[in-house]
Protein backbone atom coordinates (compact mmCIF):
# COMPACT_ATOMS: atom_id res chain seq x y z
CA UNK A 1 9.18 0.64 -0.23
CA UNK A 2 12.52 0.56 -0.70
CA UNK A 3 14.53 -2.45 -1.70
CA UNK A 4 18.10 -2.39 0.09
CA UNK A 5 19.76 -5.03 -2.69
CA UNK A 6 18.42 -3.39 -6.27
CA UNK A 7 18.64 0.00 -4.13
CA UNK A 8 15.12 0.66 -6.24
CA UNK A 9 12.13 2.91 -4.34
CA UNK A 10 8.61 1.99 -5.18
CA UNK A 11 5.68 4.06 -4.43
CA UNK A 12 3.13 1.12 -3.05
CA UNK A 13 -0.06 3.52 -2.32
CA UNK A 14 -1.05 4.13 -5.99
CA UNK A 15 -3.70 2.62 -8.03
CA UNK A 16 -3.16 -0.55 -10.28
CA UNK A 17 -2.77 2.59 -12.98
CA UNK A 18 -0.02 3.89 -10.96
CA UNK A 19 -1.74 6.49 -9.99
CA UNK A 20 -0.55 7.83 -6.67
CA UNK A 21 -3.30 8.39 -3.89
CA UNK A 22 -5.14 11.52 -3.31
CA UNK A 23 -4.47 11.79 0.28
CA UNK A 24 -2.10 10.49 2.91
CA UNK A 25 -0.62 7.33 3.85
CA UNK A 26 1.11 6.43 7.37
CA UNK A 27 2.03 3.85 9.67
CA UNK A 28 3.57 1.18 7.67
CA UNK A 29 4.97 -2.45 8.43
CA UNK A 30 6.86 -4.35 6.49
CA UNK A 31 6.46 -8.59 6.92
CA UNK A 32 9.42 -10.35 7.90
CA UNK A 33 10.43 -11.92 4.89
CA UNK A 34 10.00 -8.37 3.23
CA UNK A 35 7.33 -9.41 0.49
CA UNK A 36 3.98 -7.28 1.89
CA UNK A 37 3.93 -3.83 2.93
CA UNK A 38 0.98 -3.10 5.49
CA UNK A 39 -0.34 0.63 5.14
CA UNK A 40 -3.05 2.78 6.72
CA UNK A 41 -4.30 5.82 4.28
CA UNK A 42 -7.21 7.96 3.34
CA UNK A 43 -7.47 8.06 0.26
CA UNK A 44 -10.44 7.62 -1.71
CA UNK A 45 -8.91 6.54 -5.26
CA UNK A 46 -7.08 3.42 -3.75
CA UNK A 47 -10.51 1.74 -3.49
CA UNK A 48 -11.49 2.23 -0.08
CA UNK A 49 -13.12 5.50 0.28
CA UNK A 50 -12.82 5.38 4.64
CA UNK A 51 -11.53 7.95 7.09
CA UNK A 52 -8.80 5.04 7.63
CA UNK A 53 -8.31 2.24 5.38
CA UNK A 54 -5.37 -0.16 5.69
CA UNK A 55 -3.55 -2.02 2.37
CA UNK A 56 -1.35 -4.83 2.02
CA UNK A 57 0.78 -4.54 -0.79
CA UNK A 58 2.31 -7.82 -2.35
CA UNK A 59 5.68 -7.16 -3.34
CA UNK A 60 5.73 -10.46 -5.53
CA UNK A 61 2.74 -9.46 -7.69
CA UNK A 62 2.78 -6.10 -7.13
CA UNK A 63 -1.16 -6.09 -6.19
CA UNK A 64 -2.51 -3.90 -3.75
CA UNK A 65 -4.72 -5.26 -1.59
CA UNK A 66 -8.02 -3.55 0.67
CA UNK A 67 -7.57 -5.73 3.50
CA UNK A 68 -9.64 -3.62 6.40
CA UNK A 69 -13.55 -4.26 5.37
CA UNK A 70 -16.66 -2.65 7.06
CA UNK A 71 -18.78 -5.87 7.71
């Protein structure tokens, strides 16, 4: 994510240790009002453990979020 006013880049697919994750992330989307950054990755150390897991990261709170669930 990078933030066009504070001209700061943040690495959003990491763990809440800020580690980064073991294997790739693609396809983001960024909401309107620029607060959550939707991502689909693969890797197993951001909680999901899936072929292809998507993430909403809260730019607020800086939480990262599993948001695609097997039911």
């Amino acid at each position: 994510f990078h933030d066009r006013r504070s001209q700061l880049t943040l690495r959003v697919s990491q763990t809440a240790a800020g580690v980064g994750g073991d294997s790739n992330s693609h396809s983001p989307a960024i909401s309107g009002d620029g607060r959550t950054v939707v991502f689909v990755s693969s890797a197993d150390n951001l909680g999901g453990g899936r072929a292809q897991d998507v993430y909403a990261w809260d730019r607020a709170t800086g939480l990262l979020e599993l948001v695609s669930r097997n039911q």
